[in-house]
N, C-alpha and C. Protein backbone atom coordinates (compact mmCIF):
# COMPACT_ATOMS: atom_id res chain seq x y z
N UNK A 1 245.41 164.33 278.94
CA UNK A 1 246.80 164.71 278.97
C UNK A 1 247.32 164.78 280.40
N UNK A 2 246.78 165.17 280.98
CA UNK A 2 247.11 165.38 282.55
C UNK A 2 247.83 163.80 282.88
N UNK A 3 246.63 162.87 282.75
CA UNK A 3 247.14 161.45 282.93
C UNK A 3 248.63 161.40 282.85
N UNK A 4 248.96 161.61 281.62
CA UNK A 4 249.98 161.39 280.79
C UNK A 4 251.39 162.22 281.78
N UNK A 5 251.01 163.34 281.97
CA UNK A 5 252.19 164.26 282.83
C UNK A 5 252.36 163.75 284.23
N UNK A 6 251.19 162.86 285.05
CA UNK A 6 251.09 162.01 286.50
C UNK A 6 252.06 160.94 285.81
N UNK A 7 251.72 160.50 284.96
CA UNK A 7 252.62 158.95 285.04
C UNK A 7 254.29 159.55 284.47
N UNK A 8 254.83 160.21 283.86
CA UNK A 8 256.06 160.37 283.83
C UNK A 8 256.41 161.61 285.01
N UNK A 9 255.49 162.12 285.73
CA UNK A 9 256.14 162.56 287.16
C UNK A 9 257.06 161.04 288.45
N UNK A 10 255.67 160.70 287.81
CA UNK A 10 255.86 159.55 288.86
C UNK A 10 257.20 158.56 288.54
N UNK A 11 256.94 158.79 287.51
CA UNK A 11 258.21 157.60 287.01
C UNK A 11 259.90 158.02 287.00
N UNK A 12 259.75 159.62 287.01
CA UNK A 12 260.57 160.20 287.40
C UNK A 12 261.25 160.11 288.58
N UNK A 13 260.12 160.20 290.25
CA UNK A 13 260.43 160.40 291.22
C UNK A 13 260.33 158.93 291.87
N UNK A 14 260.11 157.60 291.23
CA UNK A 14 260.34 155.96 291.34
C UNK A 14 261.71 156.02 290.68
N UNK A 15 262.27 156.77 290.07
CA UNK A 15 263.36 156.06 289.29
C UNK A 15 264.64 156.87 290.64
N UNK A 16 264.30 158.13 291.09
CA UNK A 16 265.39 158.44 291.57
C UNK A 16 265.14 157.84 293.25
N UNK A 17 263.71 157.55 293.52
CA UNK A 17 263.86 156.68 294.99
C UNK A 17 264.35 155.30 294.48
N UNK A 18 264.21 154.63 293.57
CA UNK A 18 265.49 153.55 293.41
C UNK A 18 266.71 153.92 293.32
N UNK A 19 267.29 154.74 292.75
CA UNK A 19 268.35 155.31 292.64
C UNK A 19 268.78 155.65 294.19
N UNK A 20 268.37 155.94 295.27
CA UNK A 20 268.53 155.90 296.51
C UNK A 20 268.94 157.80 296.72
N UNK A 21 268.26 158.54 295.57
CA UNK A 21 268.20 159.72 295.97
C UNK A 21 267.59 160.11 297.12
N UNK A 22 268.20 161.42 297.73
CA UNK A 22 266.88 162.49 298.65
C UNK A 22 266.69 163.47 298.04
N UNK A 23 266.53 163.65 297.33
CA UNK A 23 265.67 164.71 296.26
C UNK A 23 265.76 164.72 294.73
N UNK A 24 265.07 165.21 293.97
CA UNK A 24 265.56 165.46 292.78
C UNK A 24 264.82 166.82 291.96
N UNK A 25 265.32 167.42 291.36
CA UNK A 25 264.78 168.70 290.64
C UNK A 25 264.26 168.30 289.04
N UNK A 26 263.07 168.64 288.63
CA UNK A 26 262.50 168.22 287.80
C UNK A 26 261.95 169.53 287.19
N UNK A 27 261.35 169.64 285.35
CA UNK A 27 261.18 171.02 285.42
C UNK A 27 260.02 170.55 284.70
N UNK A 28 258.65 171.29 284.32
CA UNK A 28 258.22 171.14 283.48
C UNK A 28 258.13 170.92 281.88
N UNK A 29 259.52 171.54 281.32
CA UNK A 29 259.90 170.94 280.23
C UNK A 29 260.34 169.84 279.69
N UNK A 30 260.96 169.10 280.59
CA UNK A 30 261.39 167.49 280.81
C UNK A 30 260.10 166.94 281.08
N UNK A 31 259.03 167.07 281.83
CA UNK A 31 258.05 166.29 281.64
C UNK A 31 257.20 166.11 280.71
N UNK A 32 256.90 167.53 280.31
CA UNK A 32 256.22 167.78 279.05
C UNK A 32 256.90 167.14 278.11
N UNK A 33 258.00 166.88 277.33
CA UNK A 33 258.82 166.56 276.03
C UNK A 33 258.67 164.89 276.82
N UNK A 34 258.57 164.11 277.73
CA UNK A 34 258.16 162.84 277.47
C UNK A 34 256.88 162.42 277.37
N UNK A 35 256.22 163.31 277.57
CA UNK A 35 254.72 162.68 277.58
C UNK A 35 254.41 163.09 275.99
N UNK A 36 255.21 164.11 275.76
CA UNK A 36 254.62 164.51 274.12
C UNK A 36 254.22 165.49 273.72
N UNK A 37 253.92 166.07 272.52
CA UNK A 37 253.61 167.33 271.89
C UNK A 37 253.69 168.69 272.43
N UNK A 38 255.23 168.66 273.25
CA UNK A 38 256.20 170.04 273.32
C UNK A 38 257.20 169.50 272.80
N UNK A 39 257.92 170.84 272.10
CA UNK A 39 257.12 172.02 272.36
C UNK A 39 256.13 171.69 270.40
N UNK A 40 255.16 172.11 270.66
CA UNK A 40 254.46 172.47 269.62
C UNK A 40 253.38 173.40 269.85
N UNK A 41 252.32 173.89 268.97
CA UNK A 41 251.00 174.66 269.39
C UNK A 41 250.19 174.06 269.67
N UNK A 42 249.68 172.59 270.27
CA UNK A 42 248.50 172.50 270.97
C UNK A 42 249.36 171.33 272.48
N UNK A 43 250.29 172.24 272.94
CA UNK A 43 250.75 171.88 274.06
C UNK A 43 250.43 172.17 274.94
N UNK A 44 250.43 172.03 276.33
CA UNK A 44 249.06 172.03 277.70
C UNK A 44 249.91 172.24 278.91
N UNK A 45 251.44 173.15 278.63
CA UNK A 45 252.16 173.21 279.43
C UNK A 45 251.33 173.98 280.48
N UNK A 46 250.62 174.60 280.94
CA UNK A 46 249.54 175.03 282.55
C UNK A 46 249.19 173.89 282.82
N UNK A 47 248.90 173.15 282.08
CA UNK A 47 248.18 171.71 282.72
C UNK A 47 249.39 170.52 283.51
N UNK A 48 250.49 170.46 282.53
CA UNK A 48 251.48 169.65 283.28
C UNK A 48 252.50 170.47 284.71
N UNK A 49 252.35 172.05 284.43
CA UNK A 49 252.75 173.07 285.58
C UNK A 49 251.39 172.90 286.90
N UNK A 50 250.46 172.30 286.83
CA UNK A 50 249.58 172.32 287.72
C UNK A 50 249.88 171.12 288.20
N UNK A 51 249.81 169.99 287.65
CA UNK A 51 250.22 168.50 287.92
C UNK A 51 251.56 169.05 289.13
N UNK A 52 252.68 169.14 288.43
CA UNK A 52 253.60 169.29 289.22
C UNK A 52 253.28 169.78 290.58
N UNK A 53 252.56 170.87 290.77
CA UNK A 53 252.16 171.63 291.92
C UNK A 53 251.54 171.04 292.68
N UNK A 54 250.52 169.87 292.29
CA UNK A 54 249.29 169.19 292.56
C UNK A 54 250.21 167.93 293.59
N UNK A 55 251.46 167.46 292.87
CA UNK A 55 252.52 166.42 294.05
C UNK A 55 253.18 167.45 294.71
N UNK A 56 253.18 168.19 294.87
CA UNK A 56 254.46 168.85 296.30
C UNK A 56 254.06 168.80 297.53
N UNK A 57 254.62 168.09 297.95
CA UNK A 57 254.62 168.09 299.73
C UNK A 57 254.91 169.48 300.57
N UNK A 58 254.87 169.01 301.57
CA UNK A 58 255.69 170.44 302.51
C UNK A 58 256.90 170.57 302.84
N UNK A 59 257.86 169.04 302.50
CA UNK A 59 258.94 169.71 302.00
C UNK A 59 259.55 169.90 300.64
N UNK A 60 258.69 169.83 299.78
CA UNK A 60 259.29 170.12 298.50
C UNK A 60 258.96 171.67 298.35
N UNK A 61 259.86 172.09 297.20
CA UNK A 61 259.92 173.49 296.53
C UNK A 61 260.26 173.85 295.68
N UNK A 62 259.38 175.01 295.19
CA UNK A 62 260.28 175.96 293.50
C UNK A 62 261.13 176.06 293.66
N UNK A 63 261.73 176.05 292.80
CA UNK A 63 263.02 175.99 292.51
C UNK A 63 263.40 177.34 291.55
N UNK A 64 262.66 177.22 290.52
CA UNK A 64 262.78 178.68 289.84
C UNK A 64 260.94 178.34 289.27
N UNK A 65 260.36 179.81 289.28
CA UNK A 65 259.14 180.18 288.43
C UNK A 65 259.17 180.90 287.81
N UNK A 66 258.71 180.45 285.73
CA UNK A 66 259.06 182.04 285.11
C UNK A 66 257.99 182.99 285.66
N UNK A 67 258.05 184.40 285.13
CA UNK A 67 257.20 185.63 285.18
C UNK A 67 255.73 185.21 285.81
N UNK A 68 255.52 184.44 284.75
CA UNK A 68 254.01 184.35 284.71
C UNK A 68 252.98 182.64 285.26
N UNK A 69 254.18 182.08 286.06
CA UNK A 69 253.90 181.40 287.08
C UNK A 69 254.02 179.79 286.24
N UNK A 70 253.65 179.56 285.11
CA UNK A 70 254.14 178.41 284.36
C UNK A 70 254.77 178.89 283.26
N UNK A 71 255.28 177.49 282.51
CA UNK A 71 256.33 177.33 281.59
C UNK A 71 257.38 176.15 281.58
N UNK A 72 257.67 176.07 280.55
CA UNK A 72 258.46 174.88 280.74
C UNK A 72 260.09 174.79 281.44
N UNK A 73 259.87 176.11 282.05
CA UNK A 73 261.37 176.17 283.43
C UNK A 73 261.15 176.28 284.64
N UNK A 74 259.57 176.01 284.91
CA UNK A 74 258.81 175.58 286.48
C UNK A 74 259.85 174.74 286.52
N UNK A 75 260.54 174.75 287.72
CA UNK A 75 261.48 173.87 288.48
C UNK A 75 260.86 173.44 289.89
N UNK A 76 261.31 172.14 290.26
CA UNK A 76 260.55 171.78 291.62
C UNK A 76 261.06 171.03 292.08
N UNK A 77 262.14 171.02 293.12
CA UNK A 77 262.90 170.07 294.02
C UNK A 77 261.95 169.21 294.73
N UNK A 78 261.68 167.96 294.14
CA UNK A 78 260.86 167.02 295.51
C UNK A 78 261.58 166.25 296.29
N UNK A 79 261.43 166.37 297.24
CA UNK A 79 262.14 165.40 298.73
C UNK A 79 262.18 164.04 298.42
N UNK A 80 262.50 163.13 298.20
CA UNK A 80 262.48 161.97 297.95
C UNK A 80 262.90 161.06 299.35
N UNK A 81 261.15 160.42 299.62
CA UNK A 81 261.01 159.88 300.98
C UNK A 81 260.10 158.53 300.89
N UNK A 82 260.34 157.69 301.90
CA UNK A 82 259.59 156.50 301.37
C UNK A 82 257.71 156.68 301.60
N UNK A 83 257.47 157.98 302.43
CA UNK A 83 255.82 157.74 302.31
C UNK A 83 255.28 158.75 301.43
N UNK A 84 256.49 159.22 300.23
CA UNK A 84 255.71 160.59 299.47
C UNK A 84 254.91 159.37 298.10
N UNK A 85 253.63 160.43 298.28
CA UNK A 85 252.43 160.03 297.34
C UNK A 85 252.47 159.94 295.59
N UNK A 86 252.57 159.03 295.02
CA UNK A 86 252.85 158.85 293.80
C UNK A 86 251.84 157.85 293.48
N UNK A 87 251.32 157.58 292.17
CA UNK A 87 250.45 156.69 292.06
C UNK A 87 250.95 156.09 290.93
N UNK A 88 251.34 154.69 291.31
CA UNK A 88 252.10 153.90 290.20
C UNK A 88 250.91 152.84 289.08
């Protein structure tokens, strides 16, 4: 599953560096609901909230974190730059 939450991060943050963004805010619930099975009960939202964490640079940032540090309203502004790390 993890796989699955890397490739629609990525495809996320390729679509808005074509788009000729400098940043874009992404949450864990939008990633989770394309890769699949959120919301339901054997969903792995810590696992796609770690992914997210796992691409942030030093200039990216939370944006909002619920209570208890994941969830599907982890928010995360990434910088959108031509040498940030994505694996297509």
């Amino acid at each position: 599953m993890r796989q699955s939450f890397e490739i629609v991060l990525d495809r996320m943050i390729n679509k808005a560096r074509q788009n000729g963004l400098l940043s874009i805010d992404i949450n864990a619930g939008e990633i989770h609901r394309s890769a699949g099975h959120y919301p339901g009960v054997n969903h792995r939202m810590p696992v796609c909230c770690a992914v997210m964490r796992s691409r942030m640079q030093s200039e990216d940032h939370i944006i909002y974190a619920p209570p208890k540090g994941n969830g599907a309203r982890l928010t995360v502004r990434y910088r959108i730059n031509s040498s940030m790390k994505t694996q297509e």
